[in-house]
N, C-alpha and C. Protein backbone atom coordinates (compact mmCIF):
# COMPACT_ATOMS: atom_id res chain seq x y z
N UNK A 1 47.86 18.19 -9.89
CA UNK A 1 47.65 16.77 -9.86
C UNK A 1 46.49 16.41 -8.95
N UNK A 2 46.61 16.77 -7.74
CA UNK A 2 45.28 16.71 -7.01
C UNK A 2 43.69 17.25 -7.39
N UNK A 3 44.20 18.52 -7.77
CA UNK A 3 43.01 18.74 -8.57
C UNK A 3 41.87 17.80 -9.73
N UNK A 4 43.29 17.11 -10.23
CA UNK A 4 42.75 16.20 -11.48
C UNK A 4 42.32 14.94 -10.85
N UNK A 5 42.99 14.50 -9.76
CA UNK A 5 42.65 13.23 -9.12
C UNK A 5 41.01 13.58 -8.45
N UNK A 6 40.76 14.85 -8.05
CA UNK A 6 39.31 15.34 -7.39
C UNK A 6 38.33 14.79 -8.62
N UNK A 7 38.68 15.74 -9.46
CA UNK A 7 37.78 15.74 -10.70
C UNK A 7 37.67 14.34 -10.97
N UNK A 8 38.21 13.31 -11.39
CA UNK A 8 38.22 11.78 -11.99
C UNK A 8 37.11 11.25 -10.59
N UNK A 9 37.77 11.85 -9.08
CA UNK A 9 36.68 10.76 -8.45
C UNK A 9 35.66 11.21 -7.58
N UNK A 10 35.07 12.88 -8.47
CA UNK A 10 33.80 13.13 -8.51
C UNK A 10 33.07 12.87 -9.71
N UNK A 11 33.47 12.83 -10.94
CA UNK A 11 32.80 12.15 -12.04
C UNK A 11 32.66 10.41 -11.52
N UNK A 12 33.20 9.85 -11.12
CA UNK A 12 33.29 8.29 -10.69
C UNK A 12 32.08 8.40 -9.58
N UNK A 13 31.98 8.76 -8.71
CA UNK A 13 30.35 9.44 -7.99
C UNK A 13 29.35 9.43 -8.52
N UNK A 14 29.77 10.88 -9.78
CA UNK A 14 28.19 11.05 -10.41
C UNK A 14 27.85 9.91 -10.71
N UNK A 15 28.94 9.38 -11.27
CA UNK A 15 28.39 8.15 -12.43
C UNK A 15 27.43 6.76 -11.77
N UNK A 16 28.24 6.78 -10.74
CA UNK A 16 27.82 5.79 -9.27
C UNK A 16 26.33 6.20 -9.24
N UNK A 17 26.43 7.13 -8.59
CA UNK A 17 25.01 7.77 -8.28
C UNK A 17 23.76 8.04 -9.49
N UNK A 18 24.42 8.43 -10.41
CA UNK A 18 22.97 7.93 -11.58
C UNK A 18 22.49 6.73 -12.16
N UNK A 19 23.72 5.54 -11.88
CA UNK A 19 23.77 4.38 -12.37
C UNK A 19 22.20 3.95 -11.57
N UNK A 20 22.66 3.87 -9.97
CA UNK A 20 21.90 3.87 -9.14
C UNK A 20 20.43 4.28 -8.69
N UNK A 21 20.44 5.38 -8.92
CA UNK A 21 18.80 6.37 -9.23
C UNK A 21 18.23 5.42 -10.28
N UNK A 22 18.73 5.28 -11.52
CA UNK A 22 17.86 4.84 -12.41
C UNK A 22 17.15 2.90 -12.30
N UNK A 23 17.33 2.66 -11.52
CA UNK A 23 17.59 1.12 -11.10
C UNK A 23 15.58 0.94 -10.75
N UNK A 24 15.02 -0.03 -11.40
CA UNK A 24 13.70 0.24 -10.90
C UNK A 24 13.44 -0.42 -9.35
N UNK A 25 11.96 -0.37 -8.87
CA UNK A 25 12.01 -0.75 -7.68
C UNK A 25 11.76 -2.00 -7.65
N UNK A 26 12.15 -2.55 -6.32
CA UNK A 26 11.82 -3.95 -6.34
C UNK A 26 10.60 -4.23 -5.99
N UNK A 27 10.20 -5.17 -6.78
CA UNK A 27 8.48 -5.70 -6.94
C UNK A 27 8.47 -7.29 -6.36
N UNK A 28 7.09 -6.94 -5.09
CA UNK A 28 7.29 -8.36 -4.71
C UNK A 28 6.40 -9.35 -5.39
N UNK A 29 6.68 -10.41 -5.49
CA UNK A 29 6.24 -11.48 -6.28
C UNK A 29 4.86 -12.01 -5.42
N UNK A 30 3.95 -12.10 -6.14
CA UNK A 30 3.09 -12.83 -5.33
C UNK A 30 3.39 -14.22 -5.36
N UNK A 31 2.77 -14.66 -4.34
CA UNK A 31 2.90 -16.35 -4.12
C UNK A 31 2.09 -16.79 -5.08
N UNK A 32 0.75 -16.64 -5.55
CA UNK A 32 0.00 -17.03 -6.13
C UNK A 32 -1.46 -17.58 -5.45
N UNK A 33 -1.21 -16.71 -4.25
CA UNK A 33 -2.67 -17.14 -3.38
C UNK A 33 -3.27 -18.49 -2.95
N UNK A 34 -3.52 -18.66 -1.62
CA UNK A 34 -3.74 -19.81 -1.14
C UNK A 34 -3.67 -19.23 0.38
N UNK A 35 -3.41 -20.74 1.18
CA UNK A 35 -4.00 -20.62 2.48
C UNK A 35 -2.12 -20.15 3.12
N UNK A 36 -2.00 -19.40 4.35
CA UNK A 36 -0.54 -19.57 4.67
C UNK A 36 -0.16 -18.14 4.82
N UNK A 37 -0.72 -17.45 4.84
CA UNK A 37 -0.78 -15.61 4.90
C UNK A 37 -1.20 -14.87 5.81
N UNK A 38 -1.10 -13.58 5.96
CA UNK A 38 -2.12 -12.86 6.91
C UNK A 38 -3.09 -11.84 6.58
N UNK A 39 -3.40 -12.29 4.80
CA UNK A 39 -4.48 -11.45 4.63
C UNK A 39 -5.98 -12.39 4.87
N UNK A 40 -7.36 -11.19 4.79
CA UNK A 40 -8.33 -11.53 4.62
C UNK A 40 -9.03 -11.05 3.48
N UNK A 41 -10.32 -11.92 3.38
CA UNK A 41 -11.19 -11.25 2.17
C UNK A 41 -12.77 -11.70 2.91
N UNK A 42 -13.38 -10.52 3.03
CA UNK A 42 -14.79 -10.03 3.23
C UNK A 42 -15.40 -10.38 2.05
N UNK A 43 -16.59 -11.40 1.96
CA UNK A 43 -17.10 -11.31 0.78
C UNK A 43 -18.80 -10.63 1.18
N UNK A 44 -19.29 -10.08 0.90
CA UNK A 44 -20.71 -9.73 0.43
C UNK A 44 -21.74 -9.89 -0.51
N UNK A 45 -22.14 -10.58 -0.50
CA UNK A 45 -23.11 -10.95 -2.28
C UNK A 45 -24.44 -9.75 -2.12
N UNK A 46 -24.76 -9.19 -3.18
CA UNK A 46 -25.77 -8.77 -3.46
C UNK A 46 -26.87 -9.23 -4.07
N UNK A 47 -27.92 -8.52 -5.05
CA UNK A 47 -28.65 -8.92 -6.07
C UNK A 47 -29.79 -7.30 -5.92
N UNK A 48 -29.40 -6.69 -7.06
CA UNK A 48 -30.01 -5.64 -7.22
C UNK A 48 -30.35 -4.45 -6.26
N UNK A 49 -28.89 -4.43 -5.53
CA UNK A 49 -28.51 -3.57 -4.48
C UNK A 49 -29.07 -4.00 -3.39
N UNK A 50 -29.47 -5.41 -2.74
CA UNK A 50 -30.28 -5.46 -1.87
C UNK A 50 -29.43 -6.87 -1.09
N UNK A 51 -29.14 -6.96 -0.09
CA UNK A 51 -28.42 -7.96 0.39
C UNK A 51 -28.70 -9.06 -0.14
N UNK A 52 -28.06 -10.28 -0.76
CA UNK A 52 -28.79 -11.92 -0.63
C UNK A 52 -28.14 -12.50 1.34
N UNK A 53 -29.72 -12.68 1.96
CA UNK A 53 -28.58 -13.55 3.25
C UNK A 53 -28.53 -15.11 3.17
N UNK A 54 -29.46 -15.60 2.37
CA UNK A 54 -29.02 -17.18 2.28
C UNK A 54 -28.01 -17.32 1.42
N UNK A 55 -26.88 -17.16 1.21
CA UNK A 55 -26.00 -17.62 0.21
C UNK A 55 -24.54 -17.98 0.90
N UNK A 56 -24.56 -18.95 -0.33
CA UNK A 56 -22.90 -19.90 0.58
C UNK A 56 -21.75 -19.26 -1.18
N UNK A 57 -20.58 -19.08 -0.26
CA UNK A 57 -19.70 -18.54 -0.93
C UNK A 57 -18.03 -19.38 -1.30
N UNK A 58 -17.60 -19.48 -2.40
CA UNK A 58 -16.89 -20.08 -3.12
C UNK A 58 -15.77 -19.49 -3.41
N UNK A 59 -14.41 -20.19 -3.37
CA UNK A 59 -13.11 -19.46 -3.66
C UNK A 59 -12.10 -20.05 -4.15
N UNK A 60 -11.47 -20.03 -4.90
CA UNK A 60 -11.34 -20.70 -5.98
C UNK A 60 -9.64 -20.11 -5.71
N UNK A 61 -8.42 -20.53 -5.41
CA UNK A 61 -7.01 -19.63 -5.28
C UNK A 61 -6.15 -19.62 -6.76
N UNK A 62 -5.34 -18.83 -6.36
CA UNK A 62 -4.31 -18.88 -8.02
C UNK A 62 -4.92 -18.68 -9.32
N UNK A 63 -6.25 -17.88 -9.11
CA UNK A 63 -6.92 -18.00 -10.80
C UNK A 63 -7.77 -16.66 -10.28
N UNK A 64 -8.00 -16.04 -11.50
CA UNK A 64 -8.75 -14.85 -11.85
C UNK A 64 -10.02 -15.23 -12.51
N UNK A 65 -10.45 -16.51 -13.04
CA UNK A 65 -11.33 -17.08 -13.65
C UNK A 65 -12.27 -18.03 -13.21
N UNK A 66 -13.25 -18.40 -13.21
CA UNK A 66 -13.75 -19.81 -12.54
C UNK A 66 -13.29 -21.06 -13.27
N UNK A 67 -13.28 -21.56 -11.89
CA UNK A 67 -12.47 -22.63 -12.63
C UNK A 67 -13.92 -23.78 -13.67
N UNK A 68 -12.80 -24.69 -14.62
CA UNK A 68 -13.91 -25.11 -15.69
C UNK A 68 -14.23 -26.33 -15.44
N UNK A 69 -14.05 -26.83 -14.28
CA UNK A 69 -14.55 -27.95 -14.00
C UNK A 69 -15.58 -27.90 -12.94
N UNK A 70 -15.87 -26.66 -12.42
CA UNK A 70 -16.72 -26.22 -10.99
C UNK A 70 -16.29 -26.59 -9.77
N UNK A 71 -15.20 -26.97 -9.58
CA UNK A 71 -14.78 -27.40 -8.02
C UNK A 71 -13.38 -26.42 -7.54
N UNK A 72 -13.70 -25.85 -6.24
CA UNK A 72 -13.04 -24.48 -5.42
C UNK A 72 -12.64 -25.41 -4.59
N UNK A 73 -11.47 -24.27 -4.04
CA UNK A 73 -10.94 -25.09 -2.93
C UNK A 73 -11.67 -24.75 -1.66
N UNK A 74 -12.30 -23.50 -1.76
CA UNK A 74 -13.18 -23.45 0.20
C UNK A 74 -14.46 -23.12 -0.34
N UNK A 75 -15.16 -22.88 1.04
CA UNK A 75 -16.56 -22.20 0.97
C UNK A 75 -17.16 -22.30 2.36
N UNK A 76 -18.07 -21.07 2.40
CA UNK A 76 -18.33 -20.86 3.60
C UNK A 76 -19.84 -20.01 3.06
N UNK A 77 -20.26 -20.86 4.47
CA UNK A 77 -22.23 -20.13 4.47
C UNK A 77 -22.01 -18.36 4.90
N UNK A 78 -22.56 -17.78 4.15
CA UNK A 78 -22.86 -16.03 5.00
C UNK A 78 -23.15 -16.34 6.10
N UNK A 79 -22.74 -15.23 6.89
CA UNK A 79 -23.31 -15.27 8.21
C UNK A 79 -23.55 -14.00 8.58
N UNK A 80 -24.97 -13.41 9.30
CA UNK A 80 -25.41 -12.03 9.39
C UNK A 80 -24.19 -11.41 10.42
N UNK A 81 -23.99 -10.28 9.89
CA UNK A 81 -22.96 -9.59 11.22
C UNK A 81 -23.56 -8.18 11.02
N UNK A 82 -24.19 -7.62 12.14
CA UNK A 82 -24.81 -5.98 11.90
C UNK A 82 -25.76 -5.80 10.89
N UNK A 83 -26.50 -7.22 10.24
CA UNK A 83 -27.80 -6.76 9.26
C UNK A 83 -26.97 -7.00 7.56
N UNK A 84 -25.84 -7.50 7.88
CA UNK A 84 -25.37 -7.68 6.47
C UNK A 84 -24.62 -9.12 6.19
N UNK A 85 -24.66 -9.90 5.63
CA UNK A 85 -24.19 -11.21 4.86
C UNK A 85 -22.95 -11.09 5.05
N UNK A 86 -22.33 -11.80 5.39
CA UNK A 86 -20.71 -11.71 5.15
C UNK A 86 -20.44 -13.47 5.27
N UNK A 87 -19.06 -13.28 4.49
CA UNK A 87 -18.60 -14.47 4.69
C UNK A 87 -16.78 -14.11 4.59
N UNK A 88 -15.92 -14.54 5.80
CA UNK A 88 -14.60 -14.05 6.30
C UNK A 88 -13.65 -15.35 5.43
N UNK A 89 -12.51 -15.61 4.56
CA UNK A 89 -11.99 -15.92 4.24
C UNK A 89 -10.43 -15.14 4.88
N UNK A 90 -9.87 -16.25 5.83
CA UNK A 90 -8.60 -15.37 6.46
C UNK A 90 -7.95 -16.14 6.25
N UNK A 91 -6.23 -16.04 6.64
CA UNK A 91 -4.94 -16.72 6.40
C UNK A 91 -4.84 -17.11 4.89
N UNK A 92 -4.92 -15.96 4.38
CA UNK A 92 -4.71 -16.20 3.11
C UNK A 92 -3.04 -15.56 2.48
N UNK A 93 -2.50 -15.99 1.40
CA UNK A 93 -1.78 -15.26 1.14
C UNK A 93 -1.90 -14.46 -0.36
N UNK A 94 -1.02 -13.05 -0.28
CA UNK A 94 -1.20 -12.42 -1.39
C UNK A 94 -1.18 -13.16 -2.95
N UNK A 95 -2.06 -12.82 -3.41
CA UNK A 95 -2.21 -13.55 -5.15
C UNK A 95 -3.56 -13.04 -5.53
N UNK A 96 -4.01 -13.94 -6.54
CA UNK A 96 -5.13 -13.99 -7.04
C UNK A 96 -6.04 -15.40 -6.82
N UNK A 97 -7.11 -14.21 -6.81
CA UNK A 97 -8.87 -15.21 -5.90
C UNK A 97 -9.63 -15.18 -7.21
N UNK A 98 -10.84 -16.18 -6.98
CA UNK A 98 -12.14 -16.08 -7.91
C UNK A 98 -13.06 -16.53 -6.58
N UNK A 99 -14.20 -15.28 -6.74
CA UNK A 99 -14.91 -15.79 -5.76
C UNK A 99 -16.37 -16.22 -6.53
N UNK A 100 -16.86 -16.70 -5.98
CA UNK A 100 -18.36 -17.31 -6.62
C UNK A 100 -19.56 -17.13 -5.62
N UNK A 101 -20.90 -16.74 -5.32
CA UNK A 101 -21.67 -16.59 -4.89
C UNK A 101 -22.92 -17.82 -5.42
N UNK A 102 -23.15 -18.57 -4.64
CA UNK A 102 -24.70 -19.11 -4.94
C UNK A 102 -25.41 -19.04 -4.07
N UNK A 103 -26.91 -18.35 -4.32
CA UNK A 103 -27.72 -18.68 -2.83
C UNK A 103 -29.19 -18.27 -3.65
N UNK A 104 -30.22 -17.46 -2.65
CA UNK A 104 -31.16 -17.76 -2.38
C UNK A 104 -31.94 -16.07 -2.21
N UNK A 105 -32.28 -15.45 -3.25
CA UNK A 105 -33.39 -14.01 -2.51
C UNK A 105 -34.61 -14.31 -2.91
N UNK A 106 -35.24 -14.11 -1.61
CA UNK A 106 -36.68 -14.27 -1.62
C UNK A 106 -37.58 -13.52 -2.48
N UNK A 107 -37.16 -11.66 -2.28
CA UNK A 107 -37.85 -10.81 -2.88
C UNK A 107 -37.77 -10.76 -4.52
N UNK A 108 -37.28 -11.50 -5.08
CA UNK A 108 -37.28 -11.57 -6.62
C UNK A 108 -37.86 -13.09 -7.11
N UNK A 109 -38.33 -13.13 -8.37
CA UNK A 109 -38.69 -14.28 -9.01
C UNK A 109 -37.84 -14.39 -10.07
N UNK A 110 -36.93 -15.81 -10.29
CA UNK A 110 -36.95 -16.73 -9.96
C UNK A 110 -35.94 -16.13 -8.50
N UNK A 111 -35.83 -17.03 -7.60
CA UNK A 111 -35.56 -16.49 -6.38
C UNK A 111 -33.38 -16.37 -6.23
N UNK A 112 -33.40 -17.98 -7.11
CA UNK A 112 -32.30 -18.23 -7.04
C UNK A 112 -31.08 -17.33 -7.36
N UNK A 113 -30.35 -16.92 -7.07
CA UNK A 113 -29.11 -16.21 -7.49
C UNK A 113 -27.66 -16.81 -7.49
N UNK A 114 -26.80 -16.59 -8.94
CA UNK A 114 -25.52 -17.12 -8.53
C UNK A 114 -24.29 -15.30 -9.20
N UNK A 115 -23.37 -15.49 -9.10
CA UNK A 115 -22.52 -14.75 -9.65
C UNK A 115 -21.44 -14.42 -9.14
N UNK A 116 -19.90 -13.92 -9.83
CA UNK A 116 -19.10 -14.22 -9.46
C UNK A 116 -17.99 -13.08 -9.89
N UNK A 117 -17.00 -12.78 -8.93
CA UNK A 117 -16.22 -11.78 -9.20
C UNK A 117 -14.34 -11.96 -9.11
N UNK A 118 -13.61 -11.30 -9.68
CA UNK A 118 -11.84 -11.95 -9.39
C UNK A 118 -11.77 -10.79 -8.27
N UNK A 119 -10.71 -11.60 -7.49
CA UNK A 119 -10.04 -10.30 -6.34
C UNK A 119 -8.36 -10.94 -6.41
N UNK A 120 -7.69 -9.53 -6.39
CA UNK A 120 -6.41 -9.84 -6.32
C UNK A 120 -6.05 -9.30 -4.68
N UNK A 121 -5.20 -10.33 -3.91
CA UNK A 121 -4.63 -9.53 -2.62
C UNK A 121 -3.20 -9.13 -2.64
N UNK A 122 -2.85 -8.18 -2.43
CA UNK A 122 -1.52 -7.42 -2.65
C UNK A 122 -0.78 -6.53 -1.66
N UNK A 123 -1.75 -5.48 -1.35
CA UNK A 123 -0.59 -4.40 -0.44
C UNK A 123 -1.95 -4.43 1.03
N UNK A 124 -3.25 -4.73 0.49
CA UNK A 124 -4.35 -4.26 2.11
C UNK A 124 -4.16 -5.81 2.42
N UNK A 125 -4.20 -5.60 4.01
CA UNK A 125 -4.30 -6.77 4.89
C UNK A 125 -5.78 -7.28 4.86
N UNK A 126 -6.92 -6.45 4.45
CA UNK A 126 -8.30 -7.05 4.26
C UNK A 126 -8.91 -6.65 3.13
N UNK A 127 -9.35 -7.18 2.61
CA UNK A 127 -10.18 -6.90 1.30
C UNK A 127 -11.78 -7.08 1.33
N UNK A 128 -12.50 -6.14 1.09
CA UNK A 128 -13.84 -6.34 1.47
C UNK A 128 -14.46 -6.08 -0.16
N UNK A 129 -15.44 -6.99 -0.20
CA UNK A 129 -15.59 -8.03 -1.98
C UNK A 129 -17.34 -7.43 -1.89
N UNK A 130 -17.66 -7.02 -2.71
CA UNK A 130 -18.77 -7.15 -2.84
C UNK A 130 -19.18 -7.86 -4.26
N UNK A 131 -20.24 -9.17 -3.87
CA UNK A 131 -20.30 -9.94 -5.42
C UNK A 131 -21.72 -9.58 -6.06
N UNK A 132 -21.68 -9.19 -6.92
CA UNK A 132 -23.14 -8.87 -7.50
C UNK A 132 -23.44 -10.11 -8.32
N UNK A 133 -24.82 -10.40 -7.84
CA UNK A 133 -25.39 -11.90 -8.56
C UNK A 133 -25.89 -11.37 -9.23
N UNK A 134 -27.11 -12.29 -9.98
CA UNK A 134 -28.29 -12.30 -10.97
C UNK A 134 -29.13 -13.78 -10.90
N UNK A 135 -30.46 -13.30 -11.35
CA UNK A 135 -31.29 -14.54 -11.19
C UNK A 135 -31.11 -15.61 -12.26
N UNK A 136 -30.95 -16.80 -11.68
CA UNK A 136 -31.10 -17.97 -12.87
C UNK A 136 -32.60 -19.08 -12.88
């Protein structure tokens, strides 16, 4: 009798225990990006591998797309740090970004440059963006 009572509540175990194993993991939800977080995003604009440093930078939260009316919720001028353009977007929270680049390289004709890239923030506390423009 004991024997049989073993057997019933080591099968009741296995069963426990594979139920369990197979269970997927839990996935955290993004918020949907915005201000209220502790990530950052580094943006960098280029234009034909060559820094742009006059350019002001655009960010657009909760969208992977630009938005179709042209109006972002921040923006911030580059600012040189060590010979390179940057512009720091912090207290953000995990989701999805659209960033936008407009500015200004001298060494090309027409001079102007705009262009624009999606960033998702998720598991890195900083995200460093590099946006490749083109001349308009």
């Amino acid at each position: 009798m004991k024997a049989r009572f073993l057997a019933v509540i080591l099968v009741v175990i296995t069963c426990f225990i594979t139920a369990q194993s197979c269970k997927k993991p839990v996935k955290v939800p993004t918020s949907g990006g915005g201000l209220g977080g502790t990530f950052t995003i580094v943006v960098t604009p280029e234009h034909h591998g060559f820094f742009v440093d006059t350019c002001t930078i655009y960010i657009k939260y909760n969208t992977l797309d630009a938005p179709a009316n042209g109006i972002y919720d921040d923006s911030m001028v580059c600012l040189m740090v060590d010979t390179t353009p940057v512009a720091v977007f912090a207290g953000l929270r995990a989701g999805d970004y659209y960033i936008y680049a407009h500015g200004y390289h001298a060494l090309y004709v027409p001079p102007y440059v705009k262009g624009g890239v999606p960033c998702t923030l998720g598991t890195l506390d900083t995200v460093n963006v590099i946006v490749p423009t083109y001349s308009y």
